[in-house]
N, C-alpha and C. Protein backbone atom coordinates (compact mmCIF):
# COMPACT_ATOMS: atom_id res chain seq x y z
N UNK A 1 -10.94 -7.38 9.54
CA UNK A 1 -9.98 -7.22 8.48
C UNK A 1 -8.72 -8.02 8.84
N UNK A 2 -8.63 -8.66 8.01
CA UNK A 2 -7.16 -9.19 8.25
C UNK A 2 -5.58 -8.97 8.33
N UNK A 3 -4.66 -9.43 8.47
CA UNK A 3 -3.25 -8.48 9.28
C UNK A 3 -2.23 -8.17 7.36
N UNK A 4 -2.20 -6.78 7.61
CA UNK A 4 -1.18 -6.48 6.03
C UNK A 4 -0.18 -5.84 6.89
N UNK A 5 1.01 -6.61 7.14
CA UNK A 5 1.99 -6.45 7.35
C UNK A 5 3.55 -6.20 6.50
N UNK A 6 4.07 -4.92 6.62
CA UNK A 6 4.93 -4.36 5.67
C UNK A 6 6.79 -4.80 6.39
N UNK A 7 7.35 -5.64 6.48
CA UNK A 7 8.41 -5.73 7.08
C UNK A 7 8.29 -5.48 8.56
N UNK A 8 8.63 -4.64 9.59
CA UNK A 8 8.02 -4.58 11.00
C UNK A 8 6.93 -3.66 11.17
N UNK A 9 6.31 -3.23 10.29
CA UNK A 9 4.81 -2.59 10.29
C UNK A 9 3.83 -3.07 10.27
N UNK A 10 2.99 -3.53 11.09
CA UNK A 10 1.54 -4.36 11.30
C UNK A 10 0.66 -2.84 10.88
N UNK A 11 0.17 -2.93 9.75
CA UNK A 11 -1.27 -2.05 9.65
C UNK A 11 -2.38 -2.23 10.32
N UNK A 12 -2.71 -3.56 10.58
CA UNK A 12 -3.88 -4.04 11.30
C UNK A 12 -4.13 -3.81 12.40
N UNK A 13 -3.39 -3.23 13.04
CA UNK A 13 -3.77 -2.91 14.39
C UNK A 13 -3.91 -1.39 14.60
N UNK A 14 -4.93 -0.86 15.70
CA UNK A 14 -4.52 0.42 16.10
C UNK A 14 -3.27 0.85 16.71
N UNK A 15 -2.39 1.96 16.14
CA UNK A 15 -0.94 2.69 16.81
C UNK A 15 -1.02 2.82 18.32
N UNK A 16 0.62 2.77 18.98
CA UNK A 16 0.44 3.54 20.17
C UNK A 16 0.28 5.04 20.54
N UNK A 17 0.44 5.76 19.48
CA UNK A 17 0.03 7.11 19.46
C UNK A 17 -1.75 7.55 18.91
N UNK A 18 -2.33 6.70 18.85
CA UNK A 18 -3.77 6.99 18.85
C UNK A 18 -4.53 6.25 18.12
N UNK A 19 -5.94 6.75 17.82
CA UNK A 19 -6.90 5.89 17.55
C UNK A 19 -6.26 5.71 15.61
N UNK A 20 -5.51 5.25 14.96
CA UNK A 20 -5.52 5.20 13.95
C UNK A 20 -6.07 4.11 13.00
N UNK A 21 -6.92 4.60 11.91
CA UNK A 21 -7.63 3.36 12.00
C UNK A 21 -6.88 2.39 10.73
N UNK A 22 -7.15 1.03 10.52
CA UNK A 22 -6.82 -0.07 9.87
C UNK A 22 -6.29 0.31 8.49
N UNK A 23 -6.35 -0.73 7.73
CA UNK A 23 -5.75 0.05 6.33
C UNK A 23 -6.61 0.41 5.74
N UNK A 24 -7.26 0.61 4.56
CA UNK A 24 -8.41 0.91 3.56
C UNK A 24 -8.64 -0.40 2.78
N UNK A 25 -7.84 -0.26 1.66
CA UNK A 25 -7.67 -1.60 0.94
C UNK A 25 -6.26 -1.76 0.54
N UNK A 26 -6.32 -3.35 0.47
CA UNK A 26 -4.63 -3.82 -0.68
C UNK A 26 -5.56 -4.39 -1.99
N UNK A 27 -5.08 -4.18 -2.88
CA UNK A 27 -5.56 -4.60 -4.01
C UNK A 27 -4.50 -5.43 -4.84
N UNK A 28 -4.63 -6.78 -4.95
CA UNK A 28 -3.35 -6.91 -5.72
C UNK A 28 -4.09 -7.51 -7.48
N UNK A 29 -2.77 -7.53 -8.10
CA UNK A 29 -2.45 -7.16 -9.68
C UNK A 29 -1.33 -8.10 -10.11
N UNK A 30 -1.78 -8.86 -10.69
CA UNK A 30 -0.85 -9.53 -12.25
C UNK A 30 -1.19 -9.69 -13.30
N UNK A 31 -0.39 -9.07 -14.33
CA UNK A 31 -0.90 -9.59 -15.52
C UNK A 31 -0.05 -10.26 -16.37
N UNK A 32 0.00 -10.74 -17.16
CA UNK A 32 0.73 -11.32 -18.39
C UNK A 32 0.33 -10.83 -19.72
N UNK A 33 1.67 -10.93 -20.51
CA UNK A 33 2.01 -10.07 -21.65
C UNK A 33 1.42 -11.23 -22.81
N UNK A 34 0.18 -10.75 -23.54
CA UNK A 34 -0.11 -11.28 -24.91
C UNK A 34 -0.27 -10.94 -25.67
N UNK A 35 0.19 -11.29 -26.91
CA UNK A 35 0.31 -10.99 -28.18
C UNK A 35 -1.14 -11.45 -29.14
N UNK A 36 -1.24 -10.90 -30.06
CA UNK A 36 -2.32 -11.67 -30.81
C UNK A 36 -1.80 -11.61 -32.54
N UNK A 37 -2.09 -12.91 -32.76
CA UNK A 37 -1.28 -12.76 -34.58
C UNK A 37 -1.91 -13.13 -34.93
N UNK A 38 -1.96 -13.00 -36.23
CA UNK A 38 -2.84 -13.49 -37.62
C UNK A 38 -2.00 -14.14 -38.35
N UNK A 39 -2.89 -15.70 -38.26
CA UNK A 39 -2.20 -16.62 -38.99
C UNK A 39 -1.95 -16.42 -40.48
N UNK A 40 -1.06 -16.64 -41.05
CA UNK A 40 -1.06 -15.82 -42.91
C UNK A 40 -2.03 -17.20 -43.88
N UNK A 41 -2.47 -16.92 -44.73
CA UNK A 41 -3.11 -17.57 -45.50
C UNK A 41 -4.64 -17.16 -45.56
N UNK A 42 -5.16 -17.74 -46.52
CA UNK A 42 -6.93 -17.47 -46.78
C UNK A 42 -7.45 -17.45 -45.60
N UNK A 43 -8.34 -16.80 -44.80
CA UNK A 43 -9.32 -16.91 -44.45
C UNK A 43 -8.17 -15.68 -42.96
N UNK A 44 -9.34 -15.33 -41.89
CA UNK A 44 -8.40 -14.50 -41.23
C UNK A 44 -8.76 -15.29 -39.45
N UNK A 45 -7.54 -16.33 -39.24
CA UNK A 45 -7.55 -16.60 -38.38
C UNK A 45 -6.57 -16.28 -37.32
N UNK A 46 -6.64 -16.34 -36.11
CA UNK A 46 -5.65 -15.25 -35.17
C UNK A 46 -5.28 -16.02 -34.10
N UNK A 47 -4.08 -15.99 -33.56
CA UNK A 47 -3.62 -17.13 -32.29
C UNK A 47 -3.03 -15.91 -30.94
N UNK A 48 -3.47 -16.51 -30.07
CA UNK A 48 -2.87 -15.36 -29.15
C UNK A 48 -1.60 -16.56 -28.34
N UNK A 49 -0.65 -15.37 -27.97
CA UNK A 49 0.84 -16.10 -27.81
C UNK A 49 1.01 -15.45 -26.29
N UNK A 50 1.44 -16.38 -24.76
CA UNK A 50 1.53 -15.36 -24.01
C UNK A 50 3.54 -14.99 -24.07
N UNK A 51 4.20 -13.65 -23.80
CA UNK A 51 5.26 -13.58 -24.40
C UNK A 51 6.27 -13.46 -23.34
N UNK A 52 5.82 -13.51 -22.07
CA UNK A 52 6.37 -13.30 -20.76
C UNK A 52 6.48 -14.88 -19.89
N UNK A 53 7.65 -15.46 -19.39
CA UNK A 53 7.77 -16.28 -19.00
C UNK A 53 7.27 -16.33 -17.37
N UNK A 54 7.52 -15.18 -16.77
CA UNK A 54 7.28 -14.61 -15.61
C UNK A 54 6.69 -13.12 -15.81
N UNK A 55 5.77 -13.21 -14.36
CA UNK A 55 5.16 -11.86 -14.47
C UNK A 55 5.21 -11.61 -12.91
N UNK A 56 5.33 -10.28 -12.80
CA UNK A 56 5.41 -9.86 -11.76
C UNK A 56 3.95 -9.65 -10.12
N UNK A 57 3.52 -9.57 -9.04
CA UNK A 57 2.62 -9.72 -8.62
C UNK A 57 2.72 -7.85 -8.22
N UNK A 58 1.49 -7.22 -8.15
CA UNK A 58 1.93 -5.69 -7.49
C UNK A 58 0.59 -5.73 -7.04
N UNK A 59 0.79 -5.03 -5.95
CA UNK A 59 -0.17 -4.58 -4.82
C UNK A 59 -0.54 -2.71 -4.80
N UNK A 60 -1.38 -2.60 -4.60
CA UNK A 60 -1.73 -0.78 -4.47
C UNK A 60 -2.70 -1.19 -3.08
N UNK A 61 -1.91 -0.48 -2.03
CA UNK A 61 -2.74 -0.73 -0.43
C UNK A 61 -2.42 0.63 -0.13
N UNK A 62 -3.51 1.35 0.49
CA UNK A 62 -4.16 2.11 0.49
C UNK A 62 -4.28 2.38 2.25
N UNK A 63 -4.00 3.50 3.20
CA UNK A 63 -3.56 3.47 4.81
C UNK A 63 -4.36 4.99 4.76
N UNK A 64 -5.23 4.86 5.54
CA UNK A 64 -5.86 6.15 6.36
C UNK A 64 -5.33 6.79 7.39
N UNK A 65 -4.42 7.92 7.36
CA UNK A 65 -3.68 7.68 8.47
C UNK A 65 -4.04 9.07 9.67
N UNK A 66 -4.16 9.36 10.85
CA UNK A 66 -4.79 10.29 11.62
C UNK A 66 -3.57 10.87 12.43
N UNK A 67 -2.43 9.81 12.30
CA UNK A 67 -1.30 10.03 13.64
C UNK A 67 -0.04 10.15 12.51
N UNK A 68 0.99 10.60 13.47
CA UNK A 68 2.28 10.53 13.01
C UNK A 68 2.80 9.27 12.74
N UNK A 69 2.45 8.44 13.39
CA UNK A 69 3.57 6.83 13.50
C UNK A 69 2.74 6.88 12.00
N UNK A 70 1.45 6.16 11.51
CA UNK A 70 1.58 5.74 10.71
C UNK A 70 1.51 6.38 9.40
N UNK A 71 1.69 8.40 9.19
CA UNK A 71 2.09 8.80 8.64
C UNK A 71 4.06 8.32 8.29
N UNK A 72 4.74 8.21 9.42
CA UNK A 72 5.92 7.98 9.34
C UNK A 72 6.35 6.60 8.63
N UNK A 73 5.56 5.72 9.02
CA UNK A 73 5.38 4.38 8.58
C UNK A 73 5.67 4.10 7.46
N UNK A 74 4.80 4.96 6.85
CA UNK A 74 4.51 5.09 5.44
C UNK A 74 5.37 5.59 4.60
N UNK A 75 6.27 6.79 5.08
CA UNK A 75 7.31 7.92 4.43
C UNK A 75 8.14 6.97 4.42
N UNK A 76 8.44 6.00 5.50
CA UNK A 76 9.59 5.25 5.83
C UNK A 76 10.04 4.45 4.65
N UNK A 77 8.65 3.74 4.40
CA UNK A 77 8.85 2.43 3.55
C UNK A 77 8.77 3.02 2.33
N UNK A 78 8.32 4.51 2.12
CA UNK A 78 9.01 4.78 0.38
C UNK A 78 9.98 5.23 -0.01
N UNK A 79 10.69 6.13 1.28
CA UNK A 79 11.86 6.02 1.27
C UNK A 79 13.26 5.43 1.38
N UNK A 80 12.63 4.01 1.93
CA UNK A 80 13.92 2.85 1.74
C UNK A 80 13.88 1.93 0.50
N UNK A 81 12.85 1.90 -0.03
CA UNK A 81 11.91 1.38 -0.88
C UNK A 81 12.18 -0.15 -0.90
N UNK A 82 12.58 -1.07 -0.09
CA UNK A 82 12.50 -1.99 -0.05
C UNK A 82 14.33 -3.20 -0.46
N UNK A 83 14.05 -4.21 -0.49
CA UNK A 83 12.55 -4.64 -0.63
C UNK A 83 12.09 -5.50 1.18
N UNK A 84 11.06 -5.32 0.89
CA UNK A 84 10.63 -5.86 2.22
C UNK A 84 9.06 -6.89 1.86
N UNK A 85 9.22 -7.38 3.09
CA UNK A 85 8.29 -8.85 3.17
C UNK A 85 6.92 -8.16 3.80
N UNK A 86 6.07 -8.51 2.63
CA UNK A 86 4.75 -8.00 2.18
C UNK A 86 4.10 -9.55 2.87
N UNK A 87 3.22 -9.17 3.91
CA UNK A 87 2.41 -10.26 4.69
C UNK A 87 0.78 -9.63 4.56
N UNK A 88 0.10 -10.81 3.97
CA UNK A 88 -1.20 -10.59 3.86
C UNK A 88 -1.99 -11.96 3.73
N UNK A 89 -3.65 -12.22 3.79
CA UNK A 89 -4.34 -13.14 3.40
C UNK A 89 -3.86 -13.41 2.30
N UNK A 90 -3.07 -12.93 0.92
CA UNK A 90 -2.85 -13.19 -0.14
C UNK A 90 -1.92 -13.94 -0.18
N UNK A 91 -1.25 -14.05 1.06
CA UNK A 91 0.27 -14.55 0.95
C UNK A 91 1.51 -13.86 1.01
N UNK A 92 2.68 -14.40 1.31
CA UNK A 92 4.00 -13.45 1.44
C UNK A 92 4.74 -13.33 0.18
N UNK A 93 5.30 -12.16 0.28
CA UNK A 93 6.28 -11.56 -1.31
C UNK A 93 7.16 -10.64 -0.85
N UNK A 94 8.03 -10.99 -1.19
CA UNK A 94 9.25 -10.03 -1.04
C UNK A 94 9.52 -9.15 -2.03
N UNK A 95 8.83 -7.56 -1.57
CA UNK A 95 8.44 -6.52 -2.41
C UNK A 95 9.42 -5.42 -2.32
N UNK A 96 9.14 -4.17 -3.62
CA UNK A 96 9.66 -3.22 -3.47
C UNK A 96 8.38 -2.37 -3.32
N UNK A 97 8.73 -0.88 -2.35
CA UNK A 97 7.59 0.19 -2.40
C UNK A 97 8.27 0.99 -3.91
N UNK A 98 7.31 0.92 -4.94
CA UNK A 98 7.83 1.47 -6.42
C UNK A 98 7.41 2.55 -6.29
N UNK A 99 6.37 3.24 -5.24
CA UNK A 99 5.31 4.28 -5.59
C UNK A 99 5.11 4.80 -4.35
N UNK A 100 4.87 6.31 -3.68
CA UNK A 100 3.60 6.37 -2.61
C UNK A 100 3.41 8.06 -2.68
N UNK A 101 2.55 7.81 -2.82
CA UNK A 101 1.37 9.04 -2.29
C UNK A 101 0.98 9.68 -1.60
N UNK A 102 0.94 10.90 -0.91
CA UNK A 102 0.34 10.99 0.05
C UNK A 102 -0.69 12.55 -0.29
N UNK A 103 -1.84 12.03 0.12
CA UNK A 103 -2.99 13.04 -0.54
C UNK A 103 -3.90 13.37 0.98
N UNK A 104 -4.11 14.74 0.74
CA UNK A 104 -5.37 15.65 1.50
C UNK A 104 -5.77 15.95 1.19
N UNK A 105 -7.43 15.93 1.50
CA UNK A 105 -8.32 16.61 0.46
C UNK A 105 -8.85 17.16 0.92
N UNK A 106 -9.76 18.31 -0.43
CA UNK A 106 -9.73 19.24 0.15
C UNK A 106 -10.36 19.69 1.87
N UNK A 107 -10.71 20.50 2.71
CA UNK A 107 -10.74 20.69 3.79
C UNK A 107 -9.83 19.85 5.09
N UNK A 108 -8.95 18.92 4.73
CA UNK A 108 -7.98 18.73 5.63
C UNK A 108 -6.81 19.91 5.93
N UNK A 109 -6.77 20.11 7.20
CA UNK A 109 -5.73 21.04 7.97
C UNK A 109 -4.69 20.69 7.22
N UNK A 110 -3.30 21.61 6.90
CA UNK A 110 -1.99 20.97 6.85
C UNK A 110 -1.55 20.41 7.93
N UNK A 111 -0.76 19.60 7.60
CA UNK A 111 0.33 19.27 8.92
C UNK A 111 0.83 20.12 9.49
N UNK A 112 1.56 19.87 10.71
CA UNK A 112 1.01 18.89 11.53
C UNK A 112 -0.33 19.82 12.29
N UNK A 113 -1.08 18.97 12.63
CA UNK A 113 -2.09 19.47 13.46
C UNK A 113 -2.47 18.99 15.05
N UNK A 114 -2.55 19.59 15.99
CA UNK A 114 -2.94 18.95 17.56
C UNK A 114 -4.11 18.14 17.02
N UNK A 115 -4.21 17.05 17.44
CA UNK A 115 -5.65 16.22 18.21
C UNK A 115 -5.62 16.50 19.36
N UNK A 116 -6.70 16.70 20.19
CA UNK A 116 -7.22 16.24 21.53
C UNK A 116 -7.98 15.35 21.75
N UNK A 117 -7.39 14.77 22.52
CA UNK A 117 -8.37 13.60 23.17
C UNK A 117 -8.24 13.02 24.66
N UNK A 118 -9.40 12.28 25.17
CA UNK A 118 -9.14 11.81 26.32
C UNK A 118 -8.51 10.76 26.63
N UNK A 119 -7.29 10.66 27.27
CA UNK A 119 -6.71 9.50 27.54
C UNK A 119 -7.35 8.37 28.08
N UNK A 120 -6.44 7.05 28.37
CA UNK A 120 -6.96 6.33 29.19
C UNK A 120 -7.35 6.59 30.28
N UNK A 121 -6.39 7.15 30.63
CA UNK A 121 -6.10 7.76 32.68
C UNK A 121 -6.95 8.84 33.23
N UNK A 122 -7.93 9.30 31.89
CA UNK A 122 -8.76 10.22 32.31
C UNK A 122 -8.28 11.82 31.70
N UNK A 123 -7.26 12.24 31.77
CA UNK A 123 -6.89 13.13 31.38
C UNK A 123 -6.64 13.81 29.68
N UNK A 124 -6.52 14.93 29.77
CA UNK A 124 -6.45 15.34 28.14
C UNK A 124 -5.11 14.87 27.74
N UNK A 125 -5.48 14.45 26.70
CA UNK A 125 -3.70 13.76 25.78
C UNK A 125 -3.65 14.40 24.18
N UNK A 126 -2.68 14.87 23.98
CA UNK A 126 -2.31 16.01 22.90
C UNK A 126 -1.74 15.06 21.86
N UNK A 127 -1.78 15.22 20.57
CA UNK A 127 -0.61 14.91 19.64
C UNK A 127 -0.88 15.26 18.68
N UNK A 128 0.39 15.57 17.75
CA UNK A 128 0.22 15.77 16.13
C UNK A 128 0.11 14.80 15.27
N UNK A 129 -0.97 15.16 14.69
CA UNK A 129 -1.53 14.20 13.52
C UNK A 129 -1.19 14.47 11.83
N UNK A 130 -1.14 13.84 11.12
CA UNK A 130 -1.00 14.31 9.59
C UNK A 130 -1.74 13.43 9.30
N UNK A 131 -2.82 14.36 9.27
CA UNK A 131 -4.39 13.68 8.33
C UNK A 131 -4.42 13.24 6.78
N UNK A 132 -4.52 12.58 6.65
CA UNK A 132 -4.55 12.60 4.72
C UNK A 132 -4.78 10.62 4.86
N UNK A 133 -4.38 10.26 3.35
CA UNK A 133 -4.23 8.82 2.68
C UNK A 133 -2.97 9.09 1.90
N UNK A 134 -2.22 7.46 2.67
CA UNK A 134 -1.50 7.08 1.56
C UNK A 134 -1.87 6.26 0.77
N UNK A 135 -0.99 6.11 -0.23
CA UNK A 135 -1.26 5.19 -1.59
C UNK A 135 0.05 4.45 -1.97
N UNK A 136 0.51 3.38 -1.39
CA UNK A 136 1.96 2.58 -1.83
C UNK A 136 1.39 1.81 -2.81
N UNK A 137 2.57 1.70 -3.61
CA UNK A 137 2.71 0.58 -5.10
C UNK A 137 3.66 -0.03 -4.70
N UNK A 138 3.18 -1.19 -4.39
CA UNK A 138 4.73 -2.45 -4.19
C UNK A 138 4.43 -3.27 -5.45
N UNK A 139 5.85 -3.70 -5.94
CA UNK A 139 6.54 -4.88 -7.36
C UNK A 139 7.32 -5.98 -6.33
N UNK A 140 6.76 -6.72 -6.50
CA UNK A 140 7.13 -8.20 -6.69
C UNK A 140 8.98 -8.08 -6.77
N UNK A 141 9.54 -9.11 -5.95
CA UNK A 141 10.81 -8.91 -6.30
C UNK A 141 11.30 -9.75 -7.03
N UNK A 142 12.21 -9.69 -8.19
CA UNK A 142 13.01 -10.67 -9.02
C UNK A 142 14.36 -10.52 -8.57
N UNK A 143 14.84 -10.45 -8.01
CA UNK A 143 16.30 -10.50 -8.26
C UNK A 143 17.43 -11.52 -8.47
């Protein structure tokens, strides 16, 4: 998978607080605004007009998240909401987070919850996790 990077947030990689895995998907979205008219006179012919000079690019990327960092990650960037430099195979955009989500379904623990696991060093290593998916909506910036 390739690197979707949110301002200093690399998704692509696993966290230093645990096995968290990659993003899910980014999906990106533009459309343009068209009209359709009917030309006046005999017969019924129709022209479509596009009515937007510019259109905006928006992304819906999608983060599985198991740990705190990239639960936090996530809270972070919808709570500043931007705009910040959206890095992907698609290319760079200087975005706003318009949207985010954060969903558990059903049979996920609430937050926060212990993981256990085995460290590198051999030993048991503890941390709180907030299990769920986010869901960010980033807009394209005009300003």
């Amino acid at each position: 998978m390739v690197d979707f990077i949110v301002g200093d947030y690399n998704f692509s990689k696993d966290g230093p607080d645990g096995p968290d895995s990659k993003y899910k998907t980014a999906e990106w979205h533009k459309s343009n605004v068209v009209v359709v008219k009917q030309i006046p006179g005999k017969g019924k012919k129709f022209i479509t007009i596009r009515t937007s000079d510019k259109t905006l690019w928006e992304c819906t990327f999608v983060q599985r998240c198991i740990s705190t960092e990239r639960f936090d990650w996530c809270k972070d960037l919808v709570e500043r909401g931007g705009p910040f430099p959206v890095t992907s195979a698609f290319g760079t955009y200087s975005m706003y987070c318009v949207d985010g989500v954060f969903k558990q379904d059903e049979g996920f623990p609430e937050p926060p919850m212990m993981i256990h696991m085995l460290s590198s060093e051999g030993g048991d290593a503890s941390y709180e996790a907030f299990i769920g998916t986010w869901t960010l909506k980033f807009l394209e910036e005009n300003d």
